[in-house]
C-alpha atoms as a PDB file:
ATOM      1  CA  UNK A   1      -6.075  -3.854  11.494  1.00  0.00           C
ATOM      2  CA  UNK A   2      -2.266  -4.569  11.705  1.00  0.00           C
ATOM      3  CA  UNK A   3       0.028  -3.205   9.365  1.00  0.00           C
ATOM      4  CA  UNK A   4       2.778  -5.401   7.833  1.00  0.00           C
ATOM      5  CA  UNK A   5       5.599  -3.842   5.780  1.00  0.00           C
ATOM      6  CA  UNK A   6       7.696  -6.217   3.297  1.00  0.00           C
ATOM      7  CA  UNK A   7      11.763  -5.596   3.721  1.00  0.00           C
ATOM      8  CA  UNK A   8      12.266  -3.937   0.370  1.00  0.00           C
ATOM      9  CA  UNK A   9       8.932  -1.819   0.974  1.00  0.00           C
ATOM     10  CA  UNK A  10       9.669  -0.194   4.308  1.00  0.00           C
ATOM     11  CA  UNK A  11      13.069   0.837   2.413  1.00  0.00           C
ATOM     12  CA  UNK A  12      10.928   2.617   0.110  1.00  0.00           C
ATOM     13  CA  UNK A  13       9.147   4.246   2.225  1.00  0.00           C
ATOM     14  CA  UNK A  14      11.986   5.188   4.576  1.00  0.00           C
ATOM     15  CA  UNK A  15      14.013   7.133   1.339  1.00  0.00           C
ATOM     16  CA  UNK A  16      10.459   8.509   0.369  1.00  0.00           C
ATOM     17  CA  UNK A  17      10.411  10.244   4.138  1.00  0.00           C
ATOM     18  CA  UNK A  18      13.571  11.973   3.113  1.00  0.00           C
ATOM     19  CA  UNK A  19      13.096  12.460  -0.131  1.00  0.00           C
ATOM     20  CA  UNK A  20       9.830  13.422  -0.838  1.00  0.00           C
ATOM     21  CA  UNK A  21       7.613  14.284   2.791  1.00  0.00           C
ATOM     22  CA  UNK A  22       4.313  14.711   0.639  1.00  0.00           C
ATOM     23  CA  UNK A  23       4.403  11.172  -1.092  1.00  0.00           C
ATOM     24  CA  UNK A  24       4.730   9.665   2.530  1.00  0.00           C
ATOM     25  CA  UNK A  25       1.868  12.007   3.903  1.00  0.00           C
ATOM     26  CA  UNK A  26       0.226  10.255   0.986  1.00  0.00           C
ATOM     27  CA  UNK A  27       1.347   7.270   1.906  1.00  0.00           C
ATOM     28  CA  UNK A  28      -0.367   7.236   5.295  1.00  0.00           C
ATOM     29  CA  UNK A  29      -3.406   8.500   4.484  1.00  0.00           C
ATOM     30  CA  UNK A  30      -3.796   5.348   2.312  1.00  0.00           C
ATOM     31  CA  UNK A  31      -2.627   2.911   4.594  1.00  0.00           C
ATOM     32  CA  UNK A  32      -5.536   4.660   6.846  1.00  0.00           C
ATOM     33  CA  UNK A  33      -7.742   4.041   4.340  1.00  0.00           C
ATOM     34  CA  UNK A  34      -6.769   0.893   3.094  1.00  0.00           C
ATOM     35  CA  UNK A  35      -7.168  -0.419   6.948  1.00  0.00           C
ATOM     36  CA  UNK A  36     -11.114   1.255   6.877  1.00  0.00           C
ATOM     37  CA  UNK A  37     -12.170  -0.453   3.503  1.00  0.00           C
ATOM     38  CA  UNK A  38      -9.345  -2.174   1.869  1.00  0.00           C
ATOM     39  CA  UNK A  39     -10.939  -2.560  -2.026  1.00  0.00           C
ATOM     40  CA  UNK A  40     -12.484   1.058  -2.341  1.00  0.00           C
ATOM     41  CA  UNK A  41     -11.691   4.410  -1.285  1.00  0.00           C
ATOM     42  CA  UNK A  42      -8.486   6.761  -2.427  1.00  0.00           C
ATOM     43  CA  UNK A  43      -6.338   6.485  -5.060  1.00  0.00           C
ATOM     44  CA  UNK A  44      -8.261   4.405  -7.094  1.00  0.00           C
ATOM     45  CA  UNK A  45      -7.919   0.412  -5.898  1.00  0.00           C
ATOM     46  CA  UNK A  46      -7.465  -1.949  -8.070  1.00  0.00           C
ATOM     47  CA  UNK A  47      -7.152  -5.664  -8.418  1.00  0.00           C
ATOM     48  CA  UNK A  48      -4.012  -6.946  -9.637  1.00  0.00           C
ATOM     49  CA  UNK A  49      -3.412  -9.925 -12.261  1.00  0.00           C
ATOM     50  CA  UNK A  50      -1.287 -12.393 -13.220  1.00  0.00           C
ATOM     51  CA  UNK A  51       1.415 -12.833 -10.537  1.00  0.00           C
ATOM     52  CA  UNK A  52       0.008 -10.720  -8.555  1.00  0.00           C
ATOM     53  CA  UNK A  53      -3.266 -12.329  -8.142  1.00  0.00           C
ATOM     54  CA  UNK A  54      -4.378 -11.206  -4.557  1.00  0.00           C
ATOM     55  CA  UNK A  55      -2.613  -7.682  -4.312  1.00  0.00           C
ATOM     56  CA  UNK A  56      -4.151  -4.374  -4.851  1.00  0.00           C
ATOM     57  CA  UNK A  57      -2.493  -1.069  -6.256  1.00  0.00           C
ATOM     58  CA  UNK A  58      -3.174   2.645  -5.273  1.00  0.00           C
ATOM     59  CA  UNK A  59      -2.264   5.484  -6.893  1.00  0.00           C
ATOM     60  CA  UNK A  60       0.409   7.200  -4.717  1.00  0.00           C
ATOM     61  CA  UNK A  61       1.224   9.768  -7.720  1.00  0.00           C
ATOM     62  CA  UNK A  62       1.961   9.170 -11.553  1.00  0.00           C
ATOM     63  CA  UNK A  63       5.015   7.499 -10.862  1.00  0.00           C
ATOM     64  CA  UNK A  64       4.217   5.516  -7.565  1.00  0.00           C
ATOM     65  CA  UNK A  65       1.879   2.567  -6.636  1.00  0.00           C
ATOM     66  CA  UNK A  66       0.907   1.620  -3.429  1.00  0.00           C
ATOM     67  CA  UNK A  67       0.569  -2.320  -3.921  1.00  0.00           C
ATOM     68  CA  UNK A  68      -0.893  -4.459  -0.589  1.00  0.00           C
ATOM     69  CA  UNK A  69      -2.542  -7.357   0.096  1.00  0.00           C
ATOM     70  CA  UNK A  70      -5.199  -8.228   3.330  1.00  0.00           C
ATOM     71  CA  UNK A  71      -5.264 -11.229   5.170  1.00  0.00           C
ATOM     72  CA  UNK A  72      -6.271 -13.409   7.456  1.00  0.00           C
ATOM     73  CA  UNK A  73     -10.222 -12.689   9.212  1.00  0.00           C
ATOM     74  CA  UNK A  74     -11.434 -10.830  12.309  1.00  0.00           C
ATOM     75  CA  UNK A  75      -9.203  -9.845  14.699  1.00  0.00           C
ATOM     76  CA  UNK A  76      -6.099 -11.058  12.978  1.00  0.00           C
ATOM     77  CA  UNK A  77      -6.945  -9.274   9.599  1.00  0.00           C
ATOM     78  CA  UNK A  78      -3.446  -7.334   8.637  1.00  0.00           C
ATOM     79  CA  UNK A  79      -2.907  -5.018   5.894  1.00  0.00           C
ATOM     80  CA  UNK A  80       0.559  -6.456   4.034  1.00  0.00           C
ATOM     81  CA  UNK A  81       2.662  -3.845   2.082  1.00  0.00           C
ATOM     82  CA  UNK A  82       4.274  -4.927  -0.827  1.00  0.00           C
ATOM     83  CA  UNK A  83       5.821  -2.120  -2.399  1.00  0.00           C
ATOM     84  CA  UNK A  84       4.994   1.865  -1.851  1.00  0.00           C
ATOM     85  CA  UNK A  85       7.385   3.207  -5.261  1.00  0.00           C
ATOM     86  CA  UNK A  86       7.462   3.171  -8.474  1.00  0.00           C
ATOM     87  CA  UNK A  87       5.175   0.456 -10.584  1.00  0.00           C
ATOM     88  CA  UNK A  88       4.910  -2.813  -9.985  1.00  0.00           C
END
């Protein structure tokens, strides 16, 4: 499954590499996850609401969400990252 980062997202997670290593080990092991079975698994997925009908969150840590979406079907499924700090 392909990966898609959103601008302000891959920021995130570029200041997260130098400012907190763990968080973006964290990070990848639920983008790993997230591209094995997108709506269960780590950090406890869950549907979001309202205007962001479509987009899952994962618990990165207390303070920091992991929110995606998946599209599209076979092989052009892609995981799309919408933010990887703070709370939506």
């Amino acid at each position: 499954m392909k990966v898609v980062w959103f601008s302000d997202a891959w920021s995130d997670y570029v200041a997260l590499q130098a400012d907190d290593p763990d968080l973006t080990n964290k990070i990848n092991a639920l983008i790993k996850d997230v591209t094995r079975s997108p709506f269960q698994g780590i950090g406890k997925p869950e549907p979001l609401k309202l205007q962001l009908k479509g987009w899952w969150s994962r618990r990165i840590s207390r303070e920091h969400r992991f929110v995606y979406r998946v599209e599209g079907s076979g092989d052009e499924r892609r995981v799309e990252i919408l933010s990887c700090r703070f709370h939506y």
